[in-house]
Protein backbone atom coordinates (compact mmCIF):
# COMPACT_ATOMS: atom_id res chain seq x y z
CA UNK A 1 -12.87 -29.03 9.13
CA UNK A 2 -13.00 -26.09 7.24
CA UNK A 3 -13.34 -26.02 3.93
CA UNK A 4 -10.57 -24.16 1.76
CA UNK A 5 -12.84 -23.11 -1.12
CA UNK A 6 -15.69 -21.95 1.37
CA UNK A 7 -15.39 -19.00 3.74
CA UNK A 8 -17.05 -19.26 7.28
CA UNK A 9 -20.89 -17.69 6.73
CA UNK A 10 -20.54 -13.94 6.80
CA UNK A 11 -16.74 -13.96 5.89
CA UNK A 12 -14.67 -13.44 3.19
CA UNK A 13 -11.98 -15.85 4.77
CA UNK A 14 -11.39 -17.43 7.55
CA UNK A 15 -9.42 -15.21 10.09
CA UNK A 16 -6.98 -16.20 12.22
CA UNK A 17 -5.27 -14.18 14.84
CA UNK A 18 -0.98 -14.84 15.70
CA UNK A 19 -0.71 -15.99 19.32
CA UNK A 20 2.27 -13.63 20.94
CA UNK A 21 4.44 -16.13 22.46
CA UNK A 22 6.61 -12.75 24.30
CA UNK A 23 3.23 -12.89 26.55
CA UNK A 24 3.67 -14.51 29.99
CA UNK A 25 1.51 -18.14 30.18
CA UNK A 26 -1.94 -16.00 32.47
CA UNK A 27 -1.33 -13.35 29.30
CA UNK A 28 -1.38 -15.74 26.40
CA UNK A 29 -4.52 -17.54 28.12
CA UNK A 30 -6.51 -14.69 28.35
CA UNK A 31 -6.12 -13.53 24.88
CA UNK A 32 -6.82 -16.63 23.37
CA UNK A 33 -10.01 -16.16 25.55
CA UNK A 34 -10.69 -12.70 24.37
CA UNK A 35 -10.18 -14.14 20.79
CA UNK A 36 -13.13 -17.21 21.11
CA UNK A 37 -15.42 -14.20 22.34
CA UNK A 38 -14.73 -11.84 19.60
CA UNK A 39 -15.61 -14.26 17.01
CA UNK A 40 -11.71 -14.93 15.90
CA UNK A 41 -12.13 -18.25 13.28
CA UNK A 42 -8.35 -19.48 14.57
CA UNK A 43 -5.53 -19.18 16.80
CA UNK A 44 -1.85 -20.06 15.28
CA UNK A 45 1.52 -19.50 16.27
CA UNK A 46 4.27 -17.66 14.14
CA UNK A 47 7.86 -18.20 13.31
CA UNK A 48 7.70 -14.70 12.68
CA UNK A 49 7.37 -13.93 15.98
CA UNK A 50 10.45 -15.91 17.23
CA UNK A 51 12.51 -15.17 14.83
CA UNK A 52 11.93 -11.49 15.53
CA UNK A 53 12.44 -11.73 18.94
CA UNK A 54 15.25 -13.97 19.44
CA UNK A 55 16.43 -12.43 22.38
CA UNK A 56 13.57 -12.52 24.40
CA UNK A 57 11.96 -15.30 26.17
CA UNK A 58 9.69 -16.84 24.60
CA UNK A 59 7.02 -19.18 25.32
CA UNK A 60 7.66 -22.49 23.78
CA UNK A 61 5.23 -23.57 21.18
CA UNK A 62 3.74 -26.28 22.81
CA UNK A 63 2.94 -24.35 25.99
CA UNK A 64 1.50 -21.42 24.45
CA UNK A 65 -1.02 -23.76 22.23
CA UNK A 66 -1.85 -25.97 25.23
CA UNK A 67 -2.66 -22.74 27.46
CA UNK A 68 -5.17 -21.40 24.69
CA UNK A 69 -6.62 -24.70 24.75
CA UNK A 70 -6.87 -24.65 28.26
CA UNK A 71 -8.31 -21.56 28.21
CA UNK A 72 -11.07 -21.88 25.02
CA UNK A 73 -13.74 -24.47 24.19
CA UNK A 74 -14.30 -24.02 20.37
CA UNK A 75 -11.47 -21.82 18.34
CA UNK A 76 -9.54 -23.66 16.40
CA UNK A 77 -5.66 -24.07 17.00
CA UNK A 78 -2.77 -23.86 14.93
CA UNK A 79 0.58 -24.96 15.76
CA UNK A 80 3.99 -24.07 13.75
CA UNK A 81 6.92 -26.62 14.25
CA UNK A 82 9.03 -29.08 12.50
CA UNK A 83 9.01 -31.47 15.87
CA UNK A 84 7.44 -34.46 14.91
CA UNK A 85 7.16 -35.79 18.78
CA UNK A 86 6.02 -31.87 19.46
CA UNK A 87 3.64 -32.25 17.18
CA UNK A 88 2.26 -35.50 18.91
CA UNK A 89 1.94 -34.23 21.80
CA UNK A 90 -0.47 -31.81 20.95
CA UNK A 91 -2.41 -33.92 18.21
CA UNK A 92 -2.81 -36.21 21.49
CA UNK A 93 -3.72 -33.63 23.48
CA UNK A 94 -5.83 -31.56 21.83
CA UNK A 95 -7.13 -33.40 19.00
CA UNK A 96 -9.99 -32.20 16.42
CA UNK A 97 -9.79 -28.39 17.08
CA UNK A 98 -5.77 -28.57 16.18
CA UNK A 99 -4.01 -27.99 12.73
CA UNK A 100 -0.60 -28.36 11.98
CA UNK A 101 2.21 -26.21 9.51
CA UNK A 102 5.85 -27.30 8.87
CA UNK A 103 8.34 -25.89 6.61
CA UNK A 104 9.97 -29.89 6.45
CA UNK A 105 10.47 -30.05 2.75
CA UNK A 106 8.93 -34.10 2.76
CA UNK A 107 5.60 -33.02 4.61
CA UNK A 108 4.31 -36.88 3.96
CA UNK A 109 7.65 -38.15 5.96
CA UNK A 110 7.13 -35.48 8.66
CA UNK A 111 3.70 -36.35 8.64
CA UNK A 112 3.99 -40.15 9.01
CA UNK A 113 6.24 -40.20 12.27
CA UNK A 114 3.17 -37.55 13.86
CA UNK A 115 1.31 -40.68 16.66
CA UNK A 116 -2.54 -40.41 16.12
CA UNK A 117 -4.54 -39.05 18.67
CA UNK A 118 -6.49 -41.40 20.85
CA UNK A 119 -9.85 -40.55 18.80
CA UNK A 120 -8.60 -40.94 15.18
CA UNK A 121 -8.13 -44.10 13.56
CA UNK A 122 -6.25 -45.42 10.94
CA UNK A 123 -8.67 -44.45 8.09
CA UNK A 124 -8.14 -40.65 9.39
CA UNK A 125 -4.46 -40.55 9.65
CA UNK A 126 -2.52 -36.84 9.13
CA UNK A 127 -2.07 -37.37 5.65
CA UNK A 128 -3.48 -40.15 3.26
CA UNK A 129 -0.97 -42.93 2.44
CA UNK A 130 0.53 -42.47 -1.13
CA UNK A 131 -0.64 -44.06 -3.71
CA UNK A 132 1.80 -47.06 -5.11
CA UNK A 133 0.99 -47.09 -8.94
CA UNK A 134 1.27 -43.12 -8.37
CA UNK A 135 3.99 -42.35 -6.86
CA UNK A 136 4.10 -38.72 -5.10
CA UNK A 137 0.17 -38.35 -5.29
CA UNK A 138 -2.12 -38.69 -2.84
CA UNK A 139 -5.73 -39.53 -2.60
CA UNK A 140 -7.25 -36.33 -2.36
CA UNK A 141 -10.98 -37.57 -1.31
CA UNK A 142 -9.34 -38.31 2.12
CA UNK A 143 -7.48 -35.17 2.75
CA UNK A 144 -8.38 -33.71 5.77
CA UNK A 145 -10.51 -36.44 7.43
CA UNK A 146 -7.26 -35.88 10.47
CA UNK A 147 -5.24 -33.69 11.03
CA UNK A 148 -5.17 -30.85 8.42
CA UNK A 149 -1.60 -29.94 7.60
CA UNK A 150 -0.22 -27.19 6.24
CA UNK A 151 3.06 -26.55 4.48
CA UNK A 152 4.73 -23.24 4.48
CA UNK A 153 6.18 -22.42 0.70
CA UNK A 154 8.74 -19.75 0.18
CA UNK A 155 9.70 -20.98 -3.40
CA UNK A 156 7.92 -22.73 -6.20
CA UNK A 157 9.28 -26.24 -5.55
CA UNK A 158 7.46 -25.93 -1.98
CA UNK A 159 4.55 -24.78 -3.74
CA UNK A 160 4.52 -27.34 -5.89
CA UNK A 161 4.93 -30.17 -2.77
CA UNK A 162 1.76 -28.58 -0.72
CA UNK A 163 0.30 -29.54 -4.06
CA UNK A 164 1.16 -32.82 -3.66
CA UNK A 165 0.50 -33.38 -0.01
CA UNK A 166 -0.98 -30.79 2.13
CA UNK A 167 -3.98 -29.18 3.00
CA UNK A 168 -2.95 -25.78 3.01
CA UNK A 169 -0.27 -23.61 1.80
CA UNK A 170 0.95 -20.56 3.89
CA UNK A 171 2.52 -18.29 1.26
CA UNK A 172 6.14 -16.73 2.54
CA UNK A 173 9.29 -15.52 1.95
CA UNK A 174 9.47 -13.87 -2.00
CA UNK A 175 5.71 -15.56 -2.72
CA UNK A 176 4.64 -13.77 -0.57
CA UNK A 177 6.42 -10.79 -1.83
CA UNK A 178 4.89 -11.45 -4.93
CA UNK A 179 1.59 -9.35 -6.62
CA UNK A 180 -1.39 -11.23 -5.96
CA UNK A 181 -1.67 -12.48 -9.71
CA UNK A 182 1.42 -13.65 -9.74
CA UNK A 183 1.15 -16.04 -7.06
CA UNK A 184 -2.36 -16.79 -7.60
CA UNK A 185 -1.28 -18.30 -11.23
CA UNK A 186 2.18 -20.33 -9.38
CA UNK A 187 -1.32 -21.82 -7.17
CA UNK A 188 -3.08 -22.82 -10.42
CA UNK A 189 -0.06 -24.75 -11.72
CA UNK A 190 0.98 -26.50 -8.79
CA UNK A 191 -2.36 -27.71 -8.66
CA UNK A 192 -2.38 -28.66 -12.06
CA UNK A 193 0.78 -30.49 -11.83
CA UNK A 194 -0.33 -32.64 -8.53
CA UNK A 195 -3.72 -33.17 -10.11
CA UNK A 196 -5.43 -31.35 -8.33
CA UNK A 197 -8.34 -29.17 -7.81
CA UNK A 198 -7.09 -25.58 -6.64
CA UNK A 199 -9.89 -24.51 -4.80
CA UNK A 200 -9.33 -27.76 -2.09
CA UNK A 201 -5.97 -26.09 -1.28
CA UNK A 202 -6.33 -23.54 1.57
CA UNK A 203 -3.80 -20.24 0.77
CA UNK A 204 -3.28 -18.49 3.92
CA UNK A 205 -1.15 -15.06 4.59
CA UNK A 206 0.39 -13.80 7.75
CA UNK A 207 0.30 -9.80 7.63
CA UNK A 208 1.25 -6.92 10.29
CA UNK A 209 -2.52 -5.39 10.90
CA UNK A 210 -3.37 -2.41 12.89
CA UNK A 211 -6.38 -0.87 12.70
CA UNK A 212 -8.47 1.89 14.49
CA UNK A 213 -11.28 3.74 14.30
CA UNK A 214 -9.15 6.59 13.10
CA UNK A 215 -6.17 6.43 10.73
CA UNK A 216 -4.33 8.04 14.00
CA UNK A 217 -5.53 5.31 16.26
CA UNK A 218 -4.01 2.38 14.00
CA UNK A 219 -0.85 4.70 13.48
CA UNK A 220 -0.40 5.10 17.11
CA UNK A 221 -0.84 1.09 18.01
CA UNK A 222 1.16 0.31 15.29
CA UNK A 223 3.90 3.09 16.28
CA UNK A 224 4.32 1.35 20.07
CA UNK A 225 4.63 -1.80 18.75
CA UNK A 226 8.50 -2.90 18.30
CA UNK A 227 7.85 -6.03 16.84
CA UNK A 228 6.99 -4.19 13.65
CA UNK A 229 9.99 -2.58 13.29
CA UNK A 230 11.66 -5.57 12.37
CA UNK A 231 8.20 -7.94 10.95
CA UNK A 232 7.63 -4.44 8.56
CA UNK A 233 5.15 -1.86 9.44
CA UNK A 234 1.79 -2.90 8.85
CA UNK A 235 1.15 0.60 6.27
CA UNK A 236 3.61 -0.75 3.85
CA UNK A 237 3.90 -4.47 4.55
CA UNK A 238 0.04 -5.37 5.63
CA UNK A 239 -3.20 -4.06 6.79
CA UNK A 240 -3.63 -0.88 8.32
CA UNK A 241 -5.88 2.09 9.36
CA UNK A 242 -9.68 1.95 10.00
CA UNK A 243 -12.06 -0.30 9.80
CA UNK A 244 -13.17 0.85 5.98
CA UNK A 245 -9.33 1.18 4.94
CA UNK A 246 -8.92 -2.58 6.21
CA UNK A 247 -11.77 -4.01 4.50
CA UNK A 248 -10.62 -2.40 1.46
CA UNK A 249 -7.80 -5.03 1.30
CA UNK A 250 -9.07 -7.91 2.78
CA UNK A 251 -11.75 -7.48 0.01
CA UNK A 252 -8.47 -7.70 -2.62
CA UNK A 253 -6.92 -10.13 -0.90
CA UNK A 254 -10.27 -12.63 -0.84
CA UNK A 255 -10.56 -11.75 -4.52
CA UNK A 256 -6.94 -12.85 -5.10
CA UNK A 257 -7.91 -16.31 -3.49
CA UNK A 258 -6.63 -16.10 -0.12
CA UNK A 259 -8.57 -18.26 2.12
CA UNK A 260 -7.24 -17.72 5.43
CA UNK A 261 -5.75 -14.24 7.04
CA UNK A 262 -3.58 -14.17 10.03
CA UNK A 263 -3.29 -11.13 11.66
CA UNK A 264 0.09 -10.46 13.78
CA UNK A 265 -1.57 -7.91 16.20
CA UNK A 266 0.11 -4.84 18.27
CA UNK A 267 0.59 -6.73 21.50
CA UNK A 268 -1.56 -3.54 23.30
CA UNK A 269 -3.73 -3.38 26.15
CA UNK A 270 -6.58 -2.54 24.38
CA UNK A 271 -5.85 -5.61 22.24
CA UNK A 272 -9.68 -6.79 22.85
CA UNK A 273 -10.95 -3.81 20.97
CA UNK A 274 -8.24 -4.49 18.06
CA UNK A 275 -9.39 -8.24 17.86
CA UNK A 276 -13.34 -7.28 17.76
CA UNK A 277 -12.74 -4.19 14.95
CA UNK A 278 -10.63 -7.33 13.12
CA UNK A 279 -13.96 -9.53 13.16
CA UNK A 280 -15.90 -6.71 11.33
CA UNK A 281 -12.84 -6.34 8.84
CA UNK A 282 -13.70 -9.10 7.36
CA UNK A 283 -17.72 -8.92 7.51
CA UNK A 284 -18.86 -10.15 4.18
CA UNK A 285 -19.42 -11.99 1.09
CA UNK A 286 -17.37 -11.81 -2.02
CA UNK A 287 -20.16 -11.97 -4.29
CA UNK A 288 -21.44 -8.99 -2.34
CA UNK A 289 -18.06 -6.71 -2.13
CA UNK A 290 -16.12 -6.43 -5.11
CA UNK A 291 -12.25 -4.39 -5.00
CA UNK A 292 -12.67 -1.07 -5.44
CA UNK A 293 -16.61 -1.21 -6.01
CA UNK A 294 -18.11 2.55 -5.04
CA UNK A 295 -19.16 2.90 -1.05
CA UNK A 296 -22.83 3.52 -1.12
CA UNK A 297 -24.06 7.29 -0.71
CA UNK A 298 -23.94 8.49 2.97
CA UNK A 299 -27.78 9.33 3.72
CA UNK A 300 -29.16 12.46 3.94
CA UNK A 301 -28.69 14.88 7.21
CA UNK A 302 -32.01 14.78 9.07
CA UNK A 303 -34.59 17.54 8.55
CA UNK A 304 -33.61 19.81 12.10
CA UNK A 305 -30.31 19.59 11.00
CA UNK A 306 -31.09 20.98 6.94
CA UNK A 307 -29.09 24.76 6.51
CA UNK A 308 -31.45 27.63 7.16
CA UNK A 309 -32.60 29.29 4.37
């Protein structure tokens, strides 16, 4: 499992990468494909997606994680839903590559009515059983020997219960609005108050991206894309332009103590060259690239090129 206070080698976070459930089943496949070549850490599904595009039809959550399973061998898979027999089916079915995210406000209730898979036991259940003379806490030791879950928090209270009983937190609604310090300190406390260590709770963000190997390329992709005008443009409300522009923020943003970026993609053609410019995005160490450091000094114009005198 991955570790939230450890980014994969070469990475300032893990990245993840928004399956587009408007694809058709063959479409959603071969992305999820494209994605395990490219180097993508994770694959995850997004409310923001559906919520966004309500009107269309959409594939159902448990189709579009089983078809990138089907279709992949080693990226890790992400599924958002408050169905507890939904989220069976797939802990059956797919088993150790699979992590889970509700919004249910009692994530050890939701948790406890998720089957096991056929290869966990007892011992490695979703979520550790709570502790009697400590009511609310849980045995952190044994969280995330199954199924990691993750909670999504829109308000300090939720915070405060991924604390308490989750692997992960997915930051959203007005946390997510908030300046990185700000939220970054809610973390701390939260942690505190659970008893806690904050760096073994995974913070994860789901942003607009769109980036190019020219500010005009990522405008363009991002232009075409109508989920955006609704989600937020990715200029104002995510990542966007080229490659060094990106990096820029994902620098900030690993700095801030995100762990875990997932990128809502234009839903493009070219969508194999957006996924492999997003693996280099993120190309790194954090005690390496500090926000805002200088760029190094482009190197000097070979000698047949040198101005004549």
């Amino acid at each position: 499992m991955f570790p939230p206070e450890i980014a994969p080698p070469g990475r300032l976070l893990r990245l993840a990468v928004v399956l587009d459930q408007r694809n058709p089943p063959a479409r959603i496949g071969q992305v999820a494909l494209i994605a395990e070549l490219a180097g993508i850490d994770m694959l995850w599904t997004s409310r923001a997606i559906a919520a966004a595009a309500a009107l269309e039809p959409l594939t159902p959550v448990r189709q579009a994680v089983a078809l990138a399973a089907q279709a992949t061998r080693t990226i890790r898979l992400g599924a958002a839903t408050d169905d507890s027999n939904e989220a069976a089916e797939l802990a059956a079915g797919i088993g150790a590559r699979l992590e889970l995210q509700t919004r249910v406000f009692d994530v050890h209730q939701a948790a406890t009515a998720i089957a096991l898979p056929p290869h966990t036991s007892p011992a490695s259940s979703v979520l550790p059983p709570r502790d009697a003379d400590n009511e609310g806490r849980l045995r952190w030791e044994r969280l995330g020997e199954g199924t990691p879950l993750w909670l999504e928090a829109s308000s300090m209270p939720d915070l405060e219960q991924a604390a308490k009983t989750a692997h992960g937190v997915l930051l959203a609604g007005e946390l997510a609005a908030q300046r990185w310090d700000t939220w970054r300190a809610a973390v701390a406390d939260a942690c505190a108050s659970a008893g806690r260590p904050p760096s073994t709770l995974a913070v994860a963000v789901e942003l607009p991206v769109s980036i190019g190997r020219t500010e005009a390329e990522a405008y363009a992709r991002a232009d075409l894309e109508p989920l955006f005008q609704i989600i937020g443009h990715p200029k104002d409300a995510g990542i966007y332009g080229t490659l060094e522009q990106c990096q820029e923020r994902v620098i900030a943003l690993s700095h801030a103590g995100v762990t875990e970026l997932r990128c809502i993609v234009p839903n493009a053609p070219d969508v194999h060259d957006v996924l492999a410019q997003l693996t280099a995005m993120v190309a790194g160490s954090k005690a390496a690239l500090q926000p805002g450091a200088a760029r190094s000094e482009p190197p000097e114009p070979p000698s047949w090129a040198a101005p004549r005198a």
